[in-house]
Protein backbone atom coordinates (compact mmCIF):
# COMPACT_ATOMS: atom_id res chain seq x y z
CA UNK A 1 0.00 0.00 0.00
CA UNK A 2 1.70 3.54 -1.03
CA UNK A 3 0.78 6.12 1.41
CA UNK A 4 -0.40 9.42 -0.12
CA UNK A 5 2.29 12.54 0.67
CA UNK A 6 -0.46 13.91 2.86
CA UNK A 7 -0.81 11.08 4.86
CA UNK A 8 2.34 10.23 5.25
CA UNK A 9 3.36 13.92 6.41
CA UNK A 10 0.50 13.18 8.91
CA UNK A 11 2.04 9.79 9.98
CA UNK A 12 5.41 11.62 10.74
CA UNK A 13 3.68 14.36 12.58
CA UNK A 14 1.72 11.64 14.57
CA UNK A 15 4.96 10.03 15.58
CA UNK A 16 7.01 13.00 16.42
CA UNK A 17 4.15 14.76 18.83
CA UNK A 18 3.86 10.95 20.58
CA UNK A 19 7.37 11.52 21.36
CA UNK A 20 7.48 14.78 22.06
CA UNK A 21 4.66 14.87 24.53
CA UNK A 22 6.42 14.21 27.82
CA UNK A 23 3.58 13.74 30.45
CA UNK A 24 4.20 13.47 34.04
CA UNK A 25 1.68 13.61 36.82
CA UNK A 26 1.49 15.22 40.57
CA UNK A 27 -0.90 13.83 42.68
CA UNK A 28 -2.27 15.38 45.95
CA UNK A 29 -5.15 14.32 48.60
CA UNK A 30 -7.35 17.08 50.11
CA UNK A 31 -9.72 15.27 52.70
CA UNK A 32 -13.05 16.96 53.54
CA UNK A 33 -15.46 15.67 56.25
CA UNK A 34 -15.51 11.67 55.33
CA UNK A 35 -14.59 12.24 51.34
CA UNK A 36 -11.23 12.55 50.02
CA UNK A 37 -10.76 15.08 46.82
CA UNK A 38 -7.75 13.78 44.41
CA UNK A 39 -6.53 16.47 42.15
CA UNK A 40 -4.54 15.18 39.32
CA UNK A 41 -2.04 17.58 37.79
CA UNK A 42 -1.09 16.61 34.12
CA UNK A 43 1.47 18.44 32.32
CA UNK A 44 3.96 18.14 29.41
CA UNK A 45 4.15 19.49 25.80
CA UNK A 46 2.41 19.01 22.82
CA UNK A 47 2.79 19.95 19.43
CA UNK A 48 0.21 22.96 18.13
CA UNK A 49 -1.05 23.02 15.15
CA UNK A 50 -2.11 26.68 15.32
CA UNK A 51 1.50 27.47 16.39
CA UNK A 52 3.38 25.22 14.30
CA UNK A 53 5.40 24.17 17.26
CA UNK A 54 5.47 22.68 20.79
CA UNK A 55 3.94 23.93 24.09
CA UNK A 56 3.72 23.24 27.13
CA UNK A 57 0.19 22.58 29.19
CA UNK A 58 -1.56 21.99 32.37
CA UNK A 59 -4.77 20.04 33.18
CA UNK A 60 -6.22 19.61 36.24
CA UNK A 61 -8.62 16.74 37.09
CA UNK A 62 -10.59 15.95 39.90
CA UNK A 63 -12.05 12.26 41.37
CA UNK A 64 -13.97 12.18 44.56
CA UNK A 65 -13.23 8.70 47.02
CA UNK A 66 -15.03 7.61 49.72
CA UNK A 67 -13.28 5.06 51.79
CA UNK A 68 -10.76 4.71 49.46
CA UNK A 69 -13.21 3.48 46.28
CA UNK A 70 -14.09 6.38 43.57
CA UNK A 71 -17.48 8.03 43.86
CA UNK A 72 -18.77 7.44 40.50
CA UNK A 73 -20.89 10.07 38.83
CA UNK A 74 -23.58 9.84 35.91
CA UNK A 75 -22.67 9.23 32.06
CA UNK A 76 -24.22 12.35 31.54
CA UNK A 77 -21.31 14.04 33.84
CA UNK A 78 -18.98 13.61 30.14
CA UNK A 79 -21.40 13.17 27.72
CA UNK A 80 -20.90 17.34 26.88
CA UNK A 81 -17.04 17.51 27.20
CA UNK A 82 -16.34 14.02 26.33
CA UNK A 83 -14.07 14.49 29.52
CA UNK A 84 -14.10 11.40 32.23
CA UNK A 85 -13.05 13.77 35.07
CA UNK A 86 -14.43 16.73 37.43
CA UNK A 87 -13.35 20.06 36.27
CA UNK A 88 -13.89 21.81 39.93
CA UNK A 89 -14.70 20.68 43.17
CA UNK A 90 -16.24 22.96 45.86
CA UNK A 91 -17.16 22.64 49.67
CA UNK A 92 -20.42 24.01 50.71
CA UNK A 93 -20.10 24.56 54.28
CA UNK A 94 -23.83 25.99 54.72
CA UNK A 95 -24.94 22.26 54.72
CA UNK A 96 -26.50 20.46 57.09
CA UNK A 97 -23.66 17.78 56.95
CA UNK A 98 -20.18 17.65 54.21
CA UNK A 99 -21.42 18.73 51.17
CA UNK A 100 -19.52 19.14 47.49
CA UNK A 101 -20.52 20.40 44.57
CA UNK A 102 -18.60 18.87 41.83
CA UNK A 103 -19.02 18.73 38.03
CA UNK A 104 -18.12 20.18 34.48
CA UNK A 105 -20.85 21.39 32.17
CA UNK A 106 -23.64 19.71 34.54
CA UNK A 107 -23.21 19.93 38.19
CA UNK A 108 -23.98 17.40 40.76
CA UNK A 109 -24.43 17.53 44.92
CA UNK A 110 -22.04 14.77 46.67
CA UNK A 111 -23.30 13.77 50.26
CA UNK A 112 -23.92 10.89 52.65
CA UNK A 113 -26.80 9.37 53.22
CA UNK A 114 -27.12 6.33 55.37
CA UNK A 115 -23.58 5.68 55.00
CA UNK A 116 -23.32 5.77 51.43
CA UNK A 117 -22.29 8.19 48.93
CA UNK A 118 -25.45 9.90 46.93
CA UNK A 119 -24.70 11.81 43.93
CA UNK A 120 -27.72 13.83 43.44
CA UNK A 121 -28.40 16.15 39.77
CA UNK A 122 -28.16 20.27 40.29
CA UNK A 123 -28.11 20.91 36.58
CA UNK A 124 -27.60 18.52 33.41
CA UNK A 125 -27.29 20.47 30.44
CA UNK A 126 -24.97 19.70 27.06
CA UNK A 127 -24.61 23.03 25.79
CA UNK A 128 -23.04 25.88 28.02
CA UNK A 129 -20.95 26.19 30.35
CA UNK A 130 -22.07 25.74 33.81
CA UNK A 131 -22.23 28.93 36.69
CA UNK A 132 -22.47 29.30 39.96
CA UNK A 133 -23.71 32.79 41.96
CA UNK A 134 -25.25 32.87 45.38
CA UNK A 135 -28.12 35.23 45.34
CA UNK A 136 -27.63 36.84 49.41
CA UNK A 137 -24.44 37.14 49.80
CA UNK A 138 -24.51 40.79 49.57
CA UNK A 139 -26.18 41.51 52.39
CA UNK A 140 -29.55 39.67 50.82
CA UNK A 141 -28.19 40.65 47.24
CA UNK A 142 -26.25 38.73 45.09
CA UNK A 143 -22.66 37.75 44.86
CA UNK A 144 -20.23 37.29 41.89
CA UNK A 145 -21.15 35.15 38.90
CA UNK A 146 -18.74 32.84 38.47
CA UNK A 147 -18.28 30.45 35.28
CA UNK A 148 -17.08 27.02 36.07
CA UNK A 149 -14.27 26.63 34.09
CA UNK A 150 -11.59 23.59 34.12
CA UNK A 151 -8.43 24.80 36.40
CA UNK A 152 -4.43 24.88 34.71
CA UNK A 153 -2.77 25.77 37.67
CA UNK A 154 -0.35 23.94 39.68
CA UNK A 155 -0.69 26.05 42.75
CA UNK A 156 -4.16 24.89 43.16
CA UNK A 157 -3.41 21.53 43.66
CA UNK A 158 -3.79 21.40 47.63
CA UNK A 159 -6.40 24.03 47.84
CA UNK A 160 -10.28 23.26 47.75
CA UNK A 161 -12.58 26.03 46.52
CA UNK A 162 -15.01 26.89 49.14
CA UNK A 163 -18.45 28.18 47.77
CA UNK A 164 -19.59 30.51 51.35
CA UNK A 165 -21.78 33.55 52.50
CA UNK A 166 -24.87 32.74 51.53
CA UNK A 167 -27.79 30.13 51.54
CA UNK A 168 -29.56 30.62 47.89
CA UNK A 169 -27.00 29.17 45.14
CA UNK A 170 -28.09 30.01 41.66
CA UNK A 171 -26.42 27.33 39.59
CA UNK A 172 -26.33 27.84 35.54
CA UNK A 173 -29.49 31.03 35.88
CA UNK A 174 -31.83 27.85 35.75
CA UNK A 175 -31.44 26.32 39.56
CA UNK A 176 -31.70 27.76 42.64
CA UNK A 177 -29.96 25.51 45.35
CA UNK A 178 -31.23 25.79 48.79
CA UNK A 179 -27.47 25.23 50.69
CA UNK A 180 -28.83 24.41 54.18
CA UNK A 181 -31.40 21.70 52.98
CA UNK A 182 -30.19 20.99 50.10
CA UNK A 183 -33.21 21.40 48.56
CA UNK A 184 -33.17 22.15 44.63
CA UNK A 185 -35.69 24.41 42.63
CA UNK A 186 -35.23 24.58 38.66
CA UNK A 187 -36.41 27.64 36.47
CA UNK A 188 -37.09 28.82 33.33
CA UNK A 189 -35.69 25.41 32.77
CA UNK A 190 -36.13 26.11 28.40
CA UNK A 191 -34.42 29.95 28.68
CA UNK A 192 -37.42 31.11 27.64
CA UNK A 193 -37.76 35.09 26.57
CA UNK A 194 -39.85 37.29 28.60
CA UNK A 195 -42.36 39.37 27.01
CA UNK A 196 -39.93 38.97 24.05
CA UNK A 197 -37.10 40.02 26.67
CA UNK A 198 -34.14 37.23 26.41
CA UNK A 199 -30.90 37.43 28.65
CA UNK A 200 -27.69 39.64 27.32
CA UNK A 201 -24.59 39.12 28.46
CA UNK A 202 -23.20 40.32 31.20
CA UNK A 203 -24.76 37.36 32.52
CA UNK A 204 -26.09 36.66 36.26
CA UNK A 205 -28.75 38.27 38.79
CA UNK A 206 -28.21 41.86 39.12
CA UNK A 207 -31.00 42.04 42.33
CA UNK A 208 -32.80 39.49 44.55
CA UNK A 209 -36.60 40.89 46.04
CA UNK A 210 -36.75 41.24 49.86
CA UNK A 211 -39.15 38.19 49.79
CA UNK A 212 -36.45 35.71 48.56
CA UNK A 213 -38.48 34.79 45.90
CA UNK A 214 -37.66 37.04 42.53
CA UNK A 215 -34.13 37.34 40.89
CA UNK A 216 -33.77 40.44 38.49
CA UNK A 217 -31.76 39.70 35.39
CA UNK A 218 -30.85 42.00 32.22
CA UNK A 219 -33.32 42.12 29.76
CA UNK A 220 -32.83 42.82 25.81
CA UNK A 221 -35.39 43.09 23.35
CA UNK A 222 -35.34 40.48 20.59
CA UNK A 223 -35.79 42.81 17.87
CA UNK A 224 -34.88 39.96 14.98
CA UNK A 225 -38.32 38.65 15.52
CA UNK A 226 -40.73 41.64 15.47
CA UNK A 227 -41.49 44.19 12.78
CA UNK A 228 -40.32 47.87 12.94
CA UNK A 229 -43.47 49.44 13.72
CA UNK A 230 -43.94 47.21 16.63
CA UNK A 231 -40.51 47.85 18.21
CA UNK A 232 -40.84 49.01 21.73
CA UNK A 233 -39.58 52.62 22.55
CA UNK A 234 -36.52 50.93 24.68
CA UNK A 235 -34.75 48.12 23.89
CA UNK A 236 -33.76 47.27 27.69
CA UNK A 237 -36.05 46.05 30.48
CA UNK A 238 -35.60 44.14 33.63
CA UNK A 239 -37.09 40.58 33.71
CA UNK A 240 -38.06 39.75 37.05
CA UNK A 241 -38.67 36.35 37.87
CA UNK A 242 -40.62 34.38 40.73
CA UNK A 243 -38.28 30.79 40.75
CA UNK A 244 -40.69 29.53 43.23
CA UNK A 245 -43.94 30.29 40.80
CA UNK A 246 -41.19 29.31 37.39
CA UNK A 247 -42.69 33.01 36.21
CA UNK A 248 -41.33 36.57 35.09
CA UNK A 249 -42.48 39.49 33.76
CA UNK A 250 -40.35 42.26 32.33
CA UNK A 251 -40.41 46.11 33.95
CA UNK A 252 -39.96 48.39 30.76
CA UNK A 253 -38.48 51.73 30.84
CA UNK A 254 -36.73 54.60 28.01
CA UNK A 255 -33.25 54.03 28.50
CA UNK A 256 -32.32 58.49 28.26
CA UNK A 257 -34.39 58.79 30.93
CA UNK A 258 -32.29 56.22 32.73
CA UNK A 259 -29.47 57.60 31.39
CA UNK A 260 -28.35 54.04 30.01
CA UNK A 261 -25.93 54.09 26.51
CA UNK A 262 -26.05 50.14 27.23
CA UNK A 263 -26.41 46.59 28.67
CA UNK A 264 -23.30 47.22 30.81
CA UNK A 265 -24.39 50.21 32.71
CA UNK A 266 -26.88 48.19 34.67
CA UNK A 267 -25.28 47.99 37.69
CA UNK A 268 -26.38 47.34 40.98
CA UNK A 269 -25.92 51.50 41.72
CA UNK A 270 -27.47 52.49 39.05
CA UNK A 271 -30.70 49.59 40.25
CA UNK A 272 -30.96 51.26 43.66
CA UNK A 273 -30.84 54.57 41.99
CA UNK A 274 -33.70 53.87 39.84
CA UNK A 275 -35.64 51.03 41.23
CA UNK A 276 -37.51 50.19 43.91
CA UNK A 277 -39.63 47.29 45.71
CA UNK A 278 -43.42 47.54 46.79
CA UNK A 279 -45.03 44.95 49.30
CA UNK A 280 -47.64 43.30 47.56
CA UNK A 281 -50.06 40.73 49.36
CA UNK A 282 -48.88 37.79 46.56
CA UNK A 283 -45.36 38.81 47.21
CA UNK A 284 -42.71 41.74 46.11
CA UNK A 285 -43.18 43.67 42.92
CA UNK A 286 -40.30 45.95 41.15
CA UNK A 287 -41.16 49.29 40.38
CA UNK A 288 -39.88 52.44 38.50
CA UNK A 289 -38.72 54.83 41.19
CA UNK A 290 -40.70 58.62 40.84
CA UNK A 291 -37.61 60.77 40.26
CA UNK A 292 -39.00 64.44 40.05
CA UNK A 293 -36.49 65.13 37.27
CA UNK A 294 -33.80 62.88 35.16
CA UNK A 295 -29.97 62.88 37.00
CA UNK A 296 -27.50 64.27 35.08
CA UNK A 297 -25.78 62.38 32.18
CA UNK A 298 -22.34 61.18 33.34
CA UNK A 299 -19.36 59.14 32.15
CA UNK A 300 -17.84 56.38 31.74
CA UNK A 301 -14.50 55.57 33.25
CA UNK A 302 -12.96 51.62 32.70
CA UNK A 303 -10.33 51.17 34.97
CA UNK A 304 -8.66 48.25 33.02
CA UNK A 305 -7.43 50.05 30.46
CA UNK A 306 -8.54 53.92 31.65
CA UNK A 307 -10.47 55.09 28.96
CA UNK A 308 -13.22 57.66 30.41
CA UNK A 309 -16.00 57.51 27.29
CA UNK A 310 -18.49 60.68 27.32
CA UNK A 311 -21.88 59.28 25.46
CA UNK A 312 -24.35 60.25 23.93
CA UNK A 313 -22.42 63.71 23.04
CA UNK A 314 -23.24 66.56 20.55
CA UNK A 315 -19.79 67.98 18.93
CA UNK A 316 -19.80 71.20 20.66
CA UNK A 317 -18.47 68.44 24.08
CA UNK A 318 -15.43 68.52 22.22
CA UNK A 319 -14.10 72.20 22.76
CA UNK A 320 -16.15 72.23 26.12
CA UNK A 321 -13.68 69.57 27.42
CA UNK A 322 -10.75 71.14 25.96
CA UNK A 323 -11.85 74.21 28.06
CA UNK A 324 -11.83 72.03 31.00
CA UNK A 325 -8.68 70.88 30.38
CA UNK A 326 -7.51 74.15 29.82
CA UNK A 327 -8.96 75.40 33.43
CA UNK A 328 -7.82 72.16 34.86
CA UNK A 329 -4.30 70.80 33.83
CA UNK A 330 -2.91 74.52 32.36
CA UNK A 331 -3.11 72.33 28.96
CA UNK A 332 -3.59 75.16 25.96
CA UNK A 333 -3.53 74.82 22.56
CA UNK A 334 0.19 74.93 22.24
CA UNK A 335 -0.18 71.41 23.80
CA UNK A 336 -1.96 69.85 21.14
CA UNK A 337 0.79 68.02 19.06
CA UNK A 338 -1.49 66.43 16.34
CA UNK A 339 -4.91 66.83 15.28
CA UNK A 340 -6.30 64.69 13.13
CA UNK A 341 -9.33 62.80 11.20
CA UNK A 342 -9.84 59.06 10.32
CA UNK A 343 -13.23 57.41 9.45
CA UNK A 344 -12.65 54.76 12.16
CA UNK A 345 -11.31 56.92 15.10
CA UNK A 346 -12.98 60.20 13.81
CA UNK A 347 -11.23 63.31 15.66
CA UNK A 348 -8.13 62.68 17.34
CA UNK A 349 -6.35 65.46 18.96
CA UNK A 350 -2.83 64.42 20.72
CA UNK A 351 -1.90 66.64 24.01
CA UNK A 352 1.28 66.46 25.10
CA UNK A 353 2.51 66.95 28.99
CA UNK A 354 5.92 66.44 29.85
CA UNK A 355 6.72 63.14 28.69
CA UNK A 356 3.10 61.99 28.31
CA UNK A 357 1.06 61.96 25.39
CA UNK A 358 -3.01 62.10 25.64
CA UNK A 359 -5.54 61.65 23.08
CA UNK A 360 -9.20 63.28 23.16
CA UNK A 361 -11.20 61.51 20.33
CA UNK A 362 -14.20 62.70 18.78
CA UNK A 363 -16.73 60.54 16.80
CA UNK A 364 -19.80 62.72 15.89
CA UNK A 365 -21.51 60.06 13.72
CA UNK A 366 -21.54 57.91 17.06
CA UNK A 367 -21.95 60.37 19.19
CA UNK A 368 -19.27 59.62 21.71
CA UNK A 369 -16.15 60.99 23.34
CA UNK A 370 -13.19 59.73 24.78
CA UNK A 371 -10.12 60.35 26.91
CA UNK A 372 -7.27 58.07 27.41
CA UNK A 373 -3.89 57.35 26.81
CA UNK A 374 -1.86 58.08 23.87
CA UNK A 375 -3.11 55.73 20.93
CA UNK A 376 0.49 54.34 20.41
CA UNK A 377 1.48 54.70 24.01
CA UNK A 378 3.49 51.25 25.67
CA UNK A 379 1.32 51.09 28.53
CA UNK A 380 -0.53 52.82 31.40
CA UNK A 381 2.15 53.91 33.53
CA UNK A 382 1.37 55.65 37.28
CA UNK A 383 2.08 58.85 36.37
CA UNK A 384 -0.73 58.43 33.44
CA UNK A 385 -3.13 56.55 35.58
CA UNK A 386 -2.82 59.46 38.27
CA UNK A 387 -3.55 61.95 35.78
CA UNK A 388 -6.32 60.12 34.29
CA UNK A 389 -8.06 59.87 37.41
CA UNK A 390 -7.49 63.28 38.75
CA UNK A 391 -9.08 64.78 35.51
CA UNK A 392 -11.89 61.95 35.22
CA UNK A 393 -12.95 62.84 38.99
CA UNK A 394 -13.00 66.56 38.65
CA UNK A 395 -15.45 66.50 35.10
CA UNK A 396 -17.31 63.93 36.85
CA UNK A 397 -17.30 66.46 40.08
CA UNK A 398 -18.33 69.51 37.32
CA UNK A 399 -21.62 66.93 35.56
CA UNK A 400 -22.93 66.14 38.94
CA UNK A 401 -22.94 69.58 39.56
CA UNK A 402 -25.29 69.90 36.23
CA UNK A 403 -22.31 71.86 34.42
CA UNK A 404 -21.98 71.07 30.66
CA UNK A 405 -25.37 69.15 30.44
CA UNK A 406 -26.63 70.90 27.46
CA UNK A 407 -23.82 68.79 24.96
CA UNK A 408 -25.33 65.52 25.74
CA UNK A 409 -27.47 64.65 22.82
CA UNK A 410 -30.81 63.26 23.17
């Protein structure tokens, strides 16, 4: 049989990445109440094909024993990642007795009962990844949204993650895990929409009702399904759903008079600012707060990379900041170093300071403005970030005070 050049340039490759792959394995033991957790450290090289060359790797994988024997889990535990092993492990130590909750994609509670190991379903799914958030953590609201993700480091091997602070464990948005009974409640178990509302990312409750009983989530309108003249006046609403009733209904608002540019901006400030909950006799009920006028528009500051965004803006923000700046820093025009136009970064005027280099960019067709770093800047050194923040506080200081209101555009 003569072997095609293709598959004999595979054979070779086949041979030299079983060679080259040097595995070796760390074992440790991390004992919790009468289970022991075995974390399994893998790593070596392979060869990449999107690299072209060989790299090195770490998997971690779990087992659970129980008097020395493996606690073995359902098929459907690998049927989604085609992976025999746990991809995290975590204590709950809100339960009555030692509890884990252990799993990749799907999820499942491991506890005695009677003696004997019972490895009980939280979520079974084959198409996302899995999530875990407690819901009162916060002082009754809820916690970070975590994705459950399969570990690579080798410091982790002799620590076990501890899920703690709370008693209401939202697992995957679709269960809500009672941790001190154990007790399990699916919802929305389909994803359905509300009211033609589905869930944007960023994922995970954003509020939890004083009852216990309604989670507030995100809410987008799925415009791909309705015709133009039927599209609501806001494309955001929060969907507030009963997971004891396995109900929701969405609470609509205009997103200027909210002062929201987007998804992201719904915090849990800005939900206290504009939200509130009224005592109903079949339980609580969210409501638009009465504001007697709209707050002031403000910005936008990200402080992993320190861009402060003003949005939506009319033009005339652009020599309005520049006065600020002015007034603020000393900068005049002899600072500006470049000025110019592109259709993807619109307006960008370069201010230099010493041995720093700002840009202020204008985009009128998108009606934002930003301030930040010098495009082609090496990174965000102190001296930047300080200056960043110092003028980002004080325009924020002048908008609260209603100062340069009339350049936000409608």
């Amino acid at each position: 049989m003569i072997l095609s050049i293709t598959a004999l340039i595979m054979l070779v490759l086949y041979l030299f990445m079983r060679n080259q792959d040097k595995k070796s394995h760390v074992e440790k033991d991390i004992a919790y109440g009468p289970f022991t957790i075995r974390v399994t450290a893998m790593t070596g090289k392979s060869f990449n094909m999107n690299y072209g060359k060989m790299v090195s790797y770490t998997n971690l994988a779990y087992s659970i024993l129980h008097e020395g024997k493996p606690v073995e889990f359902p098929g459907e535990l690998q049927t989604n990642t085609g992976l025999p092993f746990l991809w995290r492990v975590y204590a709950l130590p809100g339960a009555p007795d030692p509890t884990l909750l252990a799993g990749s994609q799907s999820l499942y509670l491991v506890y005695l009962k009677n003696g004997v190991p019972v490895v009980e379903p939280v979520l079974e799914q084959h198409h996302d990844f899995a999530s875990v958030q407690f819901l009162d953590s916060e002082n009754g609201q809820p916690g970070q949204f975590t994705e459950v993700f399969s570990k690579s480091e080798t410091d982790e091997l002799e620590k076990l993650d501890t899920l703690a602070g709370g008693r209401l464990l939202m697992v995957g948005e679709h269960v809500v895990l009672d941790v001190e009974t154990r007790a399990i409640r699916p919802f929305n178990a389909q994803n359905s929409a509300v009211e033609n509302y589905s869930f944007p990312s960023p994922h995970g409750a954003l509020a939890f009702s004083p009852d216990r009983r309604s989670i507030v989530f995100r809410g987008e309108f799925q415009s791909w399904n309705t015709p133009d003249d039927q599209l609501p006046e806001s494309e955001h609403a929060l969907i507030v759903y009963d997971f004891e009733k396995d109900s929701g209904y969405a609470v609509k608002f205009k997103d200027k008079e909210l002062r929201l540019t987007n998804v992201g901006d719904m915090t849990p400030e800005w939900f206290a600012k504009f939200f509130e909950w009224e005592k109903m006799v079949n339980g609580d009920v969210l409501r638009l707060r009465k504001l007697d006028k709209a707050p002031y528009w403000s910005g936008r500051f990200d402080l992993r990379d320190y861009y402060y965004t003003l949005y939506p803006v009319k033009a005339s923000m652009l020599p309005a900041f520049l006065d600020f700046l002015e007034r603020e820093m000393g900068w005049t025009k002899a600072n500006i170093v470049e000025d110019k136009f592109h259709e993807y970064t619109g307006r960008r005027l370069t201010i230099a300071s010493g041995e720093q280099k700002y840009d202020v960019c204008l985009k009128e067709d998108e009606q934002s403005l930003t301030f930040s770093r010098y495009l082609y800047a090496s990174e965000n050194s102190p001296e930047y970030q300080k200056t960043v923040k110092k003028i980002v506080d004080s325009f924020e200081a002048e908008l609260a005070l209603g100062k340069h209101q009339e350049h936000f555009a409608e």
